[in-house]
C-alpha atoms as a PDB file:
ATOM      1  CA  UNK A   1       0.588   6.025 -17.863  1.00  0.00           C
ATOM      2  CA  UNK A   2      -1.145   2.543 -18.145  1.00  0.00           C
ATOM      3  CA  UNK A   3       1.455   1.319 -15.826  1.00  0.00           C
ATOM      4  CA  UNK A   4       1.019   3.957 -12.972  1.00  0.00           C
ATOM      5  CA  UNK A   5      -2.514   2.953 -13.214  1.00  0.00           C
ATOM      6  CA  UNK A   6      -2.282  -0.585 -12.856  1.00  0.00           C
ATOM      7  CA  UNK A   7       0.038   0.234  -9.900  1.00  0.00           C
ATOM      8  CA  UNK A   8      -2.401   2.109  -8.295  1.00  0.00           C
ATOM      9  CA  UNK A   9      -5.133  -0.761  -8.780  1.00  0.00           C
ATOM     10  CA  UNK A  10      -3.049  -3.296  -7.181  1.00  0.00           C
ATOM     11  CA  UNK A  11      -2.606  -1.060  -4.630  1.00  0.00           C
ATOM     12  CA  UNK A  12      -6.245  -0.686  -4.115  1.00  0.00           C
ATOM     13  CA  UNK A  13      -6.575   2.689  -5.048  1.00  0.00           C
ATOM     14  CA  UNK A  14      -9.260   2.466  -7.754  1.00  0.00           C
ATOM     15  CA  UNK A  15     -10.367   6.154  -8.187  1.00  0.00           C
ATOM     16  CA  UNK A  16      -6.360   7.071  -9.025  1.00  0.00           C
ATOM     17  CA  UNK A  17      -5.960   4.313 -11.252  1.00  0.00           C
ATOM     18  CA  UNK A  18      -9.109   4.965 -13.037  1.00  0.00           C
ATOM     19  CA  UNK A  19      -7.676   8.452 -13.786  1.00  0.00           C
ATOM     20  CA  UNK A  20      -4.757   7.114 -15.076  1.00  0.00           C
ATOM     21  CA  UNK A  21      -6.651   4.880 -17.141  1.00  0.00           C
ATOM     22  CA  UNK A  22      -8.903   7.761 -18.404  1.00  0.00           C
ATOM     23  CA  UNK A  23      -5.792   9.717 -19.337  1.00  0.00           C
ATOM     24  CA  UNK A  24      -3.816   7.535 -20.671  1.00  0.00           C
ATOM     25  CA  UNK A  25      -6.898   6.795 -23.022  1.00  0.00           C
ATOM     26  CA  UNK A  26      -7.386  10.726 -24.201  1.00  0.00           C
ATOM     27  CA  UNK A  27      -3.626  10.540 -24.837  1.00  0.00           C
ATOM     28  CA  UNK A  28      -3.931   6.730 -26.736  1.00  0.00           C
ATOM     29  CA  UNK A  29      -7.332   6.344 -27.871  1.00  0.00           C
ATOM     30  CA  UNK A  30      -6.680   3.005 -29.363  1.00  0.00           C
ATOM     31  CA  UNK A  31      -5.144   1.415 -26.126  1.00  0.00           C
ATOM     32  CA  UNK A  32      -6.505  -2.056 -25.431  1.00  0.00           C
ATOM     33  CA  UNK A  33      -5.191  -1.940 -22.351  1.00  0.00           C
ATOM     34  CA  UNK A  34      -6.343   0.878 -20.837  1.00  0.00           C
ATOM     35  CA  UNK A  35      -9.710   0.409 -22.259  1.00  0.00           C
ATOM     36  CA  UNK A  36     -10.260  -3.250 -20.976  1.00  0.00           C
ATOM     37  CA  UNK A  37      -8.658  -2.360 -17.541  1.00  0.00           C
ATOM     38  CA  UNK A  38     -10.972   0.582 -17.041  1.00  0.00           C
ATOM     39  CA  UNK A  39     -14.387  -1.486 -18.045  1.00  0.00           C
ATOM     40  CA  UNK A  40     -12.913  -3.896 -15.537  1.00  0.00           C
ATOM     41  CA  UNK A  41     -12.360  -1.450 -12.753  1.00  0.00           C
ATOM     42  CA  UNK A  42     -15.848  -0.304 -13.329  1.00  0.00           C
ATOM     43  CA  UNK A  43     -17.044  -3.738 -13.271  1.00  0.00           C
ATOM     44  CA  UNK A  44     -16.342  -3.745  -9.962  1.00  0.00           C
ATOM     45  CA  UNK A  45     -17.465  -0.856  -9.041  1.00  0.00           C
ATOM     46  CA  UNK A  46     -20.891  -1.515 -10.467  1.00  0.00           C
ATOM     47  CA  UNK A  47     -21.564  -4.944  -9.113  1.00  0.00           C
ATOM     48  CA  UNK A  48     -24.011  -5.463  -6.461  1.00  0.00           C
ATOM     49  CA  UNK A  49     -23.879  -7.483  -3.480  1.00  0.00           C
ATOM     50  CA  UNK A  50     -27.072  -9.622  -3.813  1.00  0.00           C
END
């Protein structure tokens, strides 16, 4: 699951991998991965361009 999403983000495809991400945390809860990928996927979603 983690790896689709990480695919996806390579690929550019943010809003797929961050479903990935999401589901692959209600299935592993205590996935590292998943959870510091997403906050960095939304990260970059929620800087600005000052």
């Amino acid at each position: 699951m983690a790896n689709a999403a990480f695919c996806y983000a390579q690929a550019g495809d943010g809003a797929n991998a961050r479903k990935y991400y999401e589901r692959c945390l209600e299935l592993f809860p205590d996935s590292m991965l998943a959870t510091t990928a997403l906050a960095m996927l939304n990260a970059g979603t929620n800087s600005s361009d000052a």
